[in-house]
Each structure stands twice: as C-alpha cells, then as structure tokens.
PDB file of N, CA and C in Angstrom:
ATOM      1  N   UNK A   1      75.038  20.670 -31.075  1.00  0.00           N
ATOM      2  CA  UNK A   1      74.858  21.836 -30.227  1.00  0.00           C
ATOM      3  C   UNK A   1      76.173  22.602 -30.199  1.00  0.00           C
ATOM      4  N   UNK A   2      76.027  23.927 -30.710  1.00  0.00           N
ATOM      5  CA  UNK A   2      77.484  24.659 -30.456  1.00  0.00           C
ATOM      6  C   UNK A   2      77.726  24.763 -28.597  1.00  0.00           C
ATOM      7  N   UNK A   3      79.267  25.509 -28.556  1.00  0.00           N
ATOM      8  CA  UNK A   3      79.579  25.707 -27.787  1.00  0.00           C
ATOM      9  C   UNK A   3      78.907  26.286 -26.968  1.00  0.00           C
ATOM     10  N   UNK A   4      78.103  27.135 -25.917  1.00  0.00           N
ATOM     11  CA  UNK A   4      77.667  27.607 -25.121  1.00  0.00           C
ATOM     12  C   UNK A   4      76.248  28.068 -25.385  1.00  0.00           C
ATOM     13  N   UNK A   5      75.718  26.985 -26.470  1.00  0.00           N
ATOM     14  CA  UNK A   5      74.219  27.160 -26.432  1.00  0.00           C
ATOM     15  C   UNK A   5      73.218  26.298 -25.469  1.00  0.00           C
ATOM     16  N   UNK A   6      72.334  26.913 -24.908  1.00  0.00           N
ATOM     17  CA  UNK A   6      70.816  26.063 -24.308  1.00  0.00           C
ATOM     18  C   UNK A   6      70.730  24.743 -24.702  1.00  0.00           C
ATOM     19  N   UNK A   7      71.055  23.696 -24.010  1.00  0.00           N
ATOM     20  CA  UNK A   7      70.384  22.422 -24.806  1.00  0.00           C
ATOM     21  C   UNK A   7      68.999  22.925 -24.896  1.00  0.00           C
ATOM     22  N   UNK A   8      68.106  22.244 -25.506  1.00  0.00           N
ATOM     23  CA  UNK A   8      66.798  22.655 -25.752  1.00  0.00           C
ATOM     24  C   UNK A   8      66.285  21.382 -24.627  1.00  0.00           C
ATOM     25  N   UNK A   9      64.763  21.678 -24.610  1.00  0.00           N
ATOM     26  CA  UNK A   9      64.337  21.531 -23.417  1.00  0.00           C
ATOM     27  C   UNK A   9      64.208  19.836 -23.020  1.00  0.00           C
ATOM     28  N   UNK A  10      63.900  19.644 -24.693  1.00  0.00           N
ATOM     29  CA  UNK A  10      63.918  17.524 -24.623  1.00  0.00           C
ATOM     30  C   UNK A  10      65.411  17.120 -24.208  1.00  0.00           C
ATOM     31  N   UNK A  11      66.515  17.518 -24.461  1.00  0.00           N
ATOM     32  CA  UNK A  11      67.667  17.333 -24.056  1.00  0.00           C
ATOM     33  C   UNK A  11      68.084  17.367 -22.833  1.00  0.00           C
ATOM     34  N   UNK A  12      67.400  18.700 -21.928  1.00  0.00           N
ATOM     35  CA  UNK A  12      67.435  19.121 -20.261  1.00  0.00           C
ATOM     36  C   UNK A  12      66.391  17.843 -19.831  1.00  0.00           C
ATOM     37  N   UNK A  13      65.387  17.587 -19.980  1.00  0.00           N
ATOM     38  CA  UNK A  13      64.131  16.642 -19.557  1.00  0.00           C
ATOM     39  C   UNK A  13      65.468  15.499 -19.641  1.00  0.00           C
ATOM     40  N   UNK A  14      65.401  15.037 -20.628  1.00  0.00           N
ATOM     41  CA  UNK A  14      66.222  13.369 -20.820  1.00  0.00           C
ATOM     42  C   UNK A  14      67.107  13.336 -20.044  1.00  0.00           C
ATOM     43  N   UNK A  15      68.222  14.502 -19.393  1.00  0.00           N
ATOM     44  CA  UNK A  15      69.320  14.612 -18.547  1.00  0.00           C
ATOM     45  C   UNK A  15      68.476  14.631 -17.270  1.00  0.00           C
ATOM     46  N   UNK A  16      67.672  15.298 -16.586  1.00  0.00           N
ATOM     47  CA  UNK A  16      67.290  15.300 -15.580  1.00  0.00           C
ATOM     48  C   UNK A  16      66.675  13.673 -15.051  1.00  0.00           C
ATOM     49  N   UNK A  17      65.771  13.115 -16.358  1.00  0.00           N
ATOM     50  CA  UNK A  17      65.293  11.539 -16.418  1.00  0.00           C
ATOM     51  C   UNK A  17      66.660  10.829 -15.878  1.00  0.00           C
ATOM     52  N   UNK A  18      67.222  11.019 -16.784  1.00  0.00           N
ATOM     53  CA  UNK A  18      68.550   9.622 -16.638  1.00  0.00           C
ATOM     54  C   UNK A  18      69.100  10.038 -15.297  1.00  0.00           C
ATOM     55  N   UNK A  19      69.310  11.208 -14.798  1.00  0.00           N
ATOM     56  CA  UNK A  19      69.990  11.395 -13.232  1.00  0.00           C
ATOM     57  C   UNK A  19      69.030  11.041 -12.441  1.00  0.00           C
ATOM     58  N   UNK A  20      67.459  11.362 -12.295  1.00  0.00           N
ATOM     59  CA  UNK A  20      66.330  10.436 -11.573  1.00  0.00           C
ATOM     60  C   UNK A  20      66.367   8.931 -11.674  1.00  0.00           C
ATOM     61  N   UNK A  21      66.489   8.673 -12.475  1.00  0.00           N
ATOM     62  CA  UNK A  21      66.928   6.991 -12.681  1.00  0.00           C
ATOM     63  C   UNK A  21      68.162   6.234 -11.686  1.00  0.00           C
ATOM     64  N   UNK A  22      69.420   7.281 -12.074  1.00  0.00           N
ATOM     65  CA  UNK A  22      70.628   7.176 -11.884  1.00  0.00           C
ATOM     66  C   UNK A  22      70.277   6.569 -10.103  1.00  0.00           C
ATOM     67  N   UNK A  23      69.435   8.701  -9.443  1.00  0.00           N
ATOM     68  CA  UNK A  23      69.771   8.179  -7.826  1.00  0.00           C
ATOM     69  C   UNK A  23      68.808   6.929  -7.396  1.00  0.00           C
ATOM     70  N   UNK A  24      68.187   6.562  -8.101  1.00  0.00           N
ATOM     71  CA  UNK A  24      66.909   5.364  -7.813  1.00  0.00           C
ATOM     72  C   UNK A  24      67.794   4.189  -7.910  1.00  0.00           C
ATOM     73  N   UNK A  25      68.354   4.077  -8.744  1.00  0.00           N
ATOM     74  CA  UNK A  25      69.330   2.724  -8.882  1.00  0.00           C
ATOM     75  C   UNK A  25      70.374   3.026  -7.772  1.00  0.00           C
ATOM     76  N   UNK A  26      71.177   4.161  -7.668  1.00  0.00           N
ATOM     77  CA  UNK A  26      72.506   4.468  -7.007  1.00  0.00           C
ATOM     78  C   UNK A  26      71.751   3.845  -5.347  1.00  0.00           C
ATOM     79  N   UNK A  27      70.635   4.234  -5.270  1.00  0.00           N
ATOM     80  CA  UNK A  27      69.881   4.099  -3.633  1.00  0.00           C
ATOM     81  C   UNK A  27      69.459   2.403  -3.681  1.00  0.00           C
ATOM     82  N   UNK A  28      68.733   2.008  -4.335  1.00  0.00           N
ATOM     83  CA  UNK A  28      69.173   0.438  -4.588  1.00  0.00           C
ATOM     84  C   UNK A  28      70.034  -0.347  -4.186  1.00  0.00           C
ATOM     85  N   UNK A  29      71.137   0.209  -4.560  1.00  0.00           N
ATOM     86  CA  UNK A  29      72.399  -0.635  -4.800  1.00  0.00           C
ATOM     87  C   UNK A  29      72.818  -0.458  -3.146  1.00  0.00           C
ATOM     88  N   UNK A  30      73.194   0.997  -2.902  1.00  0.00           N
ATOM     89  CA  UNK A  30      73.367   1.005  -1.304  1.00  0.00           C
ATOM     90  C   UNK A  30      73.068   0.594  -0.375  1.00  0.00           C
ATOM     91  N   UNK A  31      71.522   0.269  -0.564  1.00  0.00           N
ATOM     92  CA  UNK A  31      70.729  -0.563   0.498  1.00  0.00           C
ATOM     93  C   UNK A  31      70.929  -2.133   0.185  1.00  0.00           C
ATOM     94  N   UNK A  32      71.749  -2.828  -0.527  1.00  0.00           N
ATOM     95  CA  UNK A  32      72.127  -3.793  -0.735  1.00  0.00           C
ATOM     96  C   UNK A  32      71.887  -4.889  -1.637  1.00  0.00           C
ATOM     97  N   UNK A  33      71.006  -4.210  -3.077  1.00  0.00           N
ATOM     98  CA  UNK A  33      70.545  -5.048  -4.302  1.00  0.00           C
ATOM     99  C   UNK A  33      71.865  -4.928  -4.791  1.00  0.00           C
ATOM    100  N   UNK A  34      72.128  -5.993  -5.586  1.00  0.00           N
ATOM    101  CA  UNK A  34      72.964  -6.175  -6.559  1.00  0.00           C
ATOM    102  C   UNK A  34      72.626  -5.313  -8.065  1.00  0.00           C
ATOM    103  N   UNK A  35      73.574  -5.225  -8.383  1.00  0.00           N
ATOM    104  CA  UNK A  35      73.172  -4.411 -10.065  1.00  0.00           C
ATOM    105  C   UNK A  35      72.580  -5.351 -10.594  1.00  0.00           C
ATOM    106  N   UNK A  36      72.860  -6.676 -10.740  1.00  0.00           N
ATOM    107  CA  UNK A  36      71.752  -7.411 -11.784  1.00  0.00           C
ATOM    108  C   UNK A  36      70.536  -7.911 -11.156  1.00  0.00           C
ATOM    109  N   UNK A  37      70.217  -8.029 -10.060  1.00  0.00           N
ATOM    110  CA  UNK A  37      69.029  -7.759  -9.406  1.00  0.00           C
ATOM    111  C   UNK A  37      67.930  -6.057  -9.658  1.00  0.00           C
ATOM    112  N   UNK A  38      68.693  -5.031  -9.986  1.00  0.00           N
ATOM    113  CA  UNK A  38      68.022  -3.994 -10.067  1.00  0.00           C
ATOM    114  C   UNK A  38      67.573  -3.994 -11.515  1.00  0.00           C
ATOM    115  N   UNK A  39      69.149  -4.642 -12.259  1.00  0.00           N
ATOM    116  CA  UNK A  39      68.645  -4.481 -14.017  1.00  0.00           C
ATOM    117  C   UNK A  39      67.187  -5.384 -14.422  1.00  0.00           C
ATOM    118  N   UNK A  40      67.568  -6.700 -14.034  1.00  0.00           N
ATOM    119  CA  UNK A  40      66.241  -7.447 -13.986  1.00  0.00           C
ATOM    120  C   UNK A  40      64.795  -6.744 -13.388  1.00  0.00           C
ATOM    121  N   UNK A  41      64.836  -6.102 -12.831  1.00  0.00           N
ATOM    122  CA  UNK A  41      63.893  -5.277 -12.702  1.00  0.00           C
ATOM    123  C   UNK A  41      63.620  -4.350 -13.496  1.00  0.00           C
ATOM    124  N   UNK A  42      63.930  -3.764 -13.600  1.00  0.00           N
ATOM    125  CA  UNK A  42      64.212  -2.819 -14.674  1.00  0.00           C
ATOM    126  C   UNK A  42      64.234  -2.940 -15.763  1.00  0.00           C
ATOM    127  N   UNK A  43      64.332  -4.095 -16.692  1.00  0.00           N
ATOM    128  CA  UNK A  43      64.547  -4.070 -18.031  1.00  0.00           C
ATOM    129  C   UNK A  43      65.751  -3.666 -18.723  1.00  0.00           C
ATOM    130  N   UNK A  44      66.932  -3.777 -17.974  1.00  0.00           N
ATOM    131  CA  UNK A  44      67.915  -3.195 -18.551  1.00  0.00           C
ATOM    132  C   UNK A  44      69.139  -3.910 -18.483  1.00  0.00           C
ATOM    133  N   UNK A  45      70.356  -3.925 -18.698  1.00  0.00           N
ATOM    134  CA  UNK A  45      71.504  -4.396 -18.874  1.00  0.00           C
ATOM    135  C   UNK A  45      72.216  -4.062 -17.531  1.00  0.00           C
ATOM    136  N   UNK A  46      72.780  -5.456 -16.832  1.00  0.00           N
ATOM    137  CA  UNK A  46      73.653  -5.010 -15.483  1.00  0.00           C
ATOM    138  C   UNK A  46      74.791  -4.131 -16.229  1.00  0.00           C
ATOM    139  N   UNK A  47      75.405  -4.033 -17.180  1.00  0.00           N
ATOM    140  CA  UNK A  47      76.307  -2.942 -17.308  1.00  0.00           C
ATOM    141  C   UNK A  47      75.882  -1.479 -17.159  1.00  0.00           C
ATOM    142  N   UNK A  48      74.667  -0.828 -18.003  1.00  0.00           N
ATOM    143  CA  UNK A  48      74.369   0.094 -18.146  1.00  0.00           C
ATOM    144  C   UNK A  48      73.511   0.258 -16.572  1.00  0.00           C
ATOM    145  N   UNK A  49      73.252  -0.821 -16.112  1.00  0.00           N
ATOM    146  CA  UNK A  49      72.697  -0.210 -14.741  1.00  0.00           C
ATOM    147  C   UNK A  49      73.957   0.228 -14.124  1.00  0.00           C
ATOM    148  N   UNK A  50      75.383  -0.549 -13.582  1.00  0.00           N
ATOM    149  CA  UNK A  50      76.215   0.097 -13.072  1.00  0.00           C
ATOM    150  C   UNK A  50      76.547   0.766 -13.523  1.00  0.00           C
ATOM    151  N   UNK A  51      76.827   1.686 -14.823  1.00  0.00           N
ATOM    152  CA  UNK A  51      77.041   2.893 -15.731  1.00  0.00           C
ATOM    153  C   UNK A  51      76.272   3.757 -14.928  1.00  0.00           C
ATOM    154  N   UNK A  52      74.693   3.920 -14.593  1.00  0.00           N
ATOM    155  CA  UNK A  52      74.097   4.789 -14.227  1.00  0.00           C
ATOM    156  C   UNK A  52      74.304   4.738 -12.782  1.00  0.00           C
ATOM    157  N   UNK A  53      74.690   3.706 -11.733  1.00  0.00           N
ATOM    158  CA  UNK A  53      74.862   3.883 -10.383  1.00  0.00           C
ATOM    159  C   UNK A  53      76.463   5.082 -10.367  1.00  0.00           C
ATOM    160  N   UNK A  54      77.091   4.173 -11.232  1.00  0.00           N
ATOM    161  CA  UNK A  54      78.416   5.271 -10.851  1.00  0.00           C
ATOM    162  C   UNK A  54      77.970   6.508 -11.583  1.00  0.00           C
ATOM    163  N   UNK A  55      77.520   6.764 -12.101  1.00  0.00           N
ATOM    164  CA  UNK A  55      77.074   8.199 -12.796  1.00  0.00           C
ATOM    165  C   UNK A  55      76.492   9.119 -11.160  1.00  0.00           C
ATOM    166  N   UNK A  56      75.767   8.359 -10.728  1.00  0.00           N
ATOM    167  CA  UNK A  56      75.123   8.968  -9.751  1.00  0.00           C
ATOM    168  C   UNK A  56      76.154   9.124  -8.463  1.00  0.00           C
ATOM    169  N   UNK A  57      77.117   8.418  -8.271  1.00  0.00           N
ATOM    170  CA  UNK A  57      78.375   8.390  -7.617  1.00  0.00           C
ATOM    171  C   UNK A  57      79.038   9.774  -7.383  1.00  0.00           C
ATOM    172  N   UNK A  58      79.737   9.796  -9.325  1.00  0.00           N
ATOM    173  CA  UNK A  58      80.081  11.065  -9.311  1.00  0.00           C
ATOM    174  C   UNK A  58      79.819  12.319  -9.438  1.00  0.00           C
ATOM    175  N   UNK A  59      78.264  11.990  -9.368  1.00  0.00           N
ATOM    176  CA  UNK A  59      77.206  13.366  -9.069  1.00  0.00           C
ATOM    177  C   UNK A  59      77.317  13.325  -8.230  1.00  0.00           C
ATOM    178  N   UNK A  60      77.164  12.817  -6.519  1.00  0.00           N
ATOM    179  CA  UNK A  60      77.140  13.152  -5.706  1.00  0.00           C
ATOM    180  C   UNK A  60      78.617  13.609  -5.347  1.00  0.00           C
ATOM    181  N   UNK A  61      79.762  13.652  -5.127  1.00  0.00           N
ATOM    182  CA  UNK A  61      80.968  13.652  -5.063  1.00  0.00           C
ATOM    183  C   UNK A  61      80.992  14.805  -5.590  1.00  0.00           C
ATOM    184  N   UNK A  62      80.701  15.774  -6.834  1.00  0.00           N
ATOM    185  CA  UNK A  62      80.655  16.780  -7.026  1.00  0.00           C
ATOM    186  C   UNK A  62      79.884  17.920  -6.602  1.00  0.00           C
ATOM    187  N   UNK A  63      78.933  17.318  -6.103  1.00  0.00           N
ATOM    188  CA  UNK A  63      77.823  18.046  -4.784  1.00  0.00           C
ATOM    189  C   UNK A  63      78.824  18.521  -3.535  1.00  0.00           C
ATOM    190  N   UNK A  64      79.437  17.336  -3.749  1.00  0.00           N
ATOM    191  CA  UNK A  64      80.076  17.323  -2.211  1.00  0.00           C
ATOM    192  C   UNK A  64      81.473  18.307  -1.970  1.00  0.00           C
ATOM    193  N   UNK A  65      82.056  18.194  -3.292  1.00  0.00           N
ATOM    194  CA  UNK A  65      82.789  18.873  -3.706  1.00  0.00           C
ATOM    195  C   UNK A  65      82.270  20.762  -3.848  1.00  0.00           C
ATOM    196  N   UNK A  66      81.327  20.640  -3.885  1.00  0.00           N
ATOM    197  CA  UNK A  66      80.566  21.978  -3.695  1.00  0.00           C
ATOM    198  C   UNK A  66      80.482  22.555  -2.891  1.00  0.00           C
ATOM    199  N   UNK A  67      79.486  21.633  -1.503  1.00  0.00           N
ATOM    200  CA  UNK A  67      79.467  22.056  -0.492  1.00  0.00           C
ATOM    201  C   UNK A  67      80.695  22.691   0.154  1.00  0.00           C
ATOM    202  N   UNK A  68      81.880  22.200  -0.145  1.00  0.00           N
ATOM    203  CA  UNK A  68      82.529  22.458   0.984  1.00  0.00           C
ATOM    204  C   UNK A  68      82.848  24.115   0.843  1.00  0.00           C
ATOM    205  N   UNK A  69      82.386  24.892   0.106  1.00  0.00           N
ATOM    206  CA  UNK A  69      82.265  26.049  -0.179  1.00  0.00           C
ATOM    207  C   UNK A  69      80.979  26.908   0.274  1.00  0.00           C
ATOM    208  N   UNK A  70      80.100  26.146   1.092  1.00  0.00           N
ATOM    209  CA  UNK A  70      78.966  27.237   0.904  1.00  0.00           C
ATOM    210  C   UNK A  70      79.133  27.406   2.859  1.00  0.00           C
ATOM    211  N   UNK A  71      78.602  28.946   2.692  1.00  0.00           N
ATOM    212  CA  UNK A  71      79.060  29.633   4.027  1.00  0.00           C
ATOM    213  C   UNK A  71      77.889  29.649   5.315  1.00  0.00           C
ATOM    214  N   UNK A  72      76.878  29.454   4.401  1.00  0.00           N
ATOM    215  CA  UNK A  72      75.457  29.538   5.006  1.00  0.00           C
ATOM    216  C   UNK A  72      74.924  29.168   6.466  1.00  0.00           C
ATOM    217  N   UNK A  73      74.719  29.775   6.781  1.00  0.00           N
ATOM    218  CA  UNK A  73      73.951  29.246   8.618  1.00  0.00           C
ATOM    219  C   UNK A  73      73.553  27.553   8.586  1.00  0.00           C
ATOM    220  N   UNK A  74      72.912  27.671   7.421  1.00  0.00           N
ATOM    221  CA  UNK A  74      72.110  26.135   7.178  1.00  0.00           C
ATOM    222  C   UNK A  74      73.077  25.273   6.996  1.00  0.00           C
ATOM    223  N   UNK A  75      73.798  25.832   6.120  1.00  0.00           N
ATOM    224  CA  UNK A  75      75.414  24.584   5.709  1.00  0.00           C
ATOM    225  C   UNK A  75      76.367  24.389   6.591  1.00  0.00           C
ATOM    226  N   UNK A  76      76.733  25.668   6.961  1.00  0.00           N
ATOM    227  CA  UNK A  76      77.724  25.192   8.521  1.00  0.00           C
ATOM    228  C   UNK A  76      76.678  23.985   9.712  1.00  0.00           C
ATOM    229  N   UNK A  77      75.626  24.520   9.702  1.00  0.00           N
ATOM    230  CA  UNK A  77      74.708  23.271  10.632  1.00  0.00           C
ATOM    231  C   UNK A  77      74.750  21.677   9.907  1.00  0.00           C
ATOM    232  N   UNK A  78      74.503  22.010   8.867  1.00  0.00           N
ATOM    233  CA  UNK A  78      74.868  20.581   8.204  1.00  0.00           C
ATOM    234  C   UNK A  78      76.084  20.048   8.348  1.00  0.00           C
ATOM    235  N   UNK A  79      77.005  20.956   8.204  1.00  0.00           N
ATOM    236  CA  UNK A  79      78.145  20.376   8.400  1.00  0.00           C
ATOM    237  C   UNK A  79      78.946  19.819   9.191  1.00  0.00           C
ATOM    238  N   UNK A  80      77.925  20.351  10.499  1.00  0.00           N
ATOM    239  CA  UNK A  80      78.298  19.894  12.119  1.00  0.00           C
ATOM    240  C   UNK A  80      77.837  18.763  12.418  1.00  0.00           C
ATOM    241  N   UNK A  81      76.692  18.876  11.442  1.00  0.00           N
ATOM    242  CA  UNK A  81      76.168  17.105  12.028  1.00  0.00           C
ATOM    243  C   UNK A  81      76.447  16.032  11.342  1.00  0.00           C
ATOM    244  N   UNK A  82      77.535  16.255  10.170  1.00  0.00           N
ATOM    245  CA  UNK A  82      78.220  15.233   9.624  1.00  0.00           C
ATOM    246  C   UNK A  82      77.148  14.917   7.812  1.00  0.00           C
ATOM    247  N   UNK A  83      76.059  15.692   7.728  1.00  0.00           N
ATOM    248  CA  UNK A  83      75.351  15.537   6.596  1.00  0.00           C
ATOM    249  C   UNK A  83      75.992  15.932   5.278  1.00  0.00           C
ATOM    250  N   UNK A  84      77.031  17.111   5.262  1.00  0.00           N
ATOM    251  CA  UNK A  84      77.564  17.256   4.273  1.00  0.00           C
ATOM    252  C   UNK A  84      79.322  17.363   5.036  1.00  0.00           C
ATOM    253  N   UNK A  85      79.768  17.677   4.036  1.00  0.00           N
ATOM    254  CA  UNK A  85      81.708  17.682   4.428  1.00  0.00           C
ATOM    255  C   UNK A  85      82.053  19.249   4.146  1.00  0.00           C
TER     256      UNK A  85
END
C-alpha cells in the first residue's frame, strides 16, 4: 500500500475484527481471567492473546489522549464525572 492510499475494504474489516477481539479479551482480562485462561478459550496463543490485550491498552490511552481535547457540553459532563480525563 503506498503512502496515503485507502486500505481497501478487507484490510479496514480485518483491522476493525482484530480491535473487536482486542476489547473482548482487553475486558476479560480486567474482570480478572488470566491471558491463558482467555487463550484456551479462544484457540489461541497466551502470547498473542496478551499482544492483543495490550493492543487494546494502547487504544484506549490514545482515546484518552484525545479526549482531553474535546470541548463539548457532553465531554465536559463526562469529564466531571470522572468517565473520561
């Protein structure tokens, strides 16, 4: 893919999949499964499961990193009640 082209749409789908995956495992883990408890479920490798929990980590962290920019009626309310930073 050059520089500043469209991934095409199987490429956007597979990225959106693996980040749906990501917060399903990342929410897992928080509520107190172990990564190789989730991989065993899953069919997958405790490495690449914690690969995809921290993936989802630093997606959120960059959300968060977002928020702290938005000016909005709705976001300042969020922000009062401690939901975003």
């Amino acid at each position: 893919m050059t520089r500043g082209a469209k991934p095409d749409v199987t490429q956007r789908e597979a990225r959106r999949l693996r980040n749906r995956r990501a917060a399903m495992i990342w929410m897992l883990h928080a509520a107190g499964a172990t990564y190789s408890d989730i991989a065993g479920a899953l069919g997958l490798s405790k490495s690449h499961t914690a690969e995809l929990g921290g993936l989802y980590t630093r997606i959120l962290r960059g959300r968060s990193r977002e928020a702290a920019d938005w000016i909005e009626p709705w976001a300042r309310r969020l922000r009062a009640e401690g939901a975003i930073r």
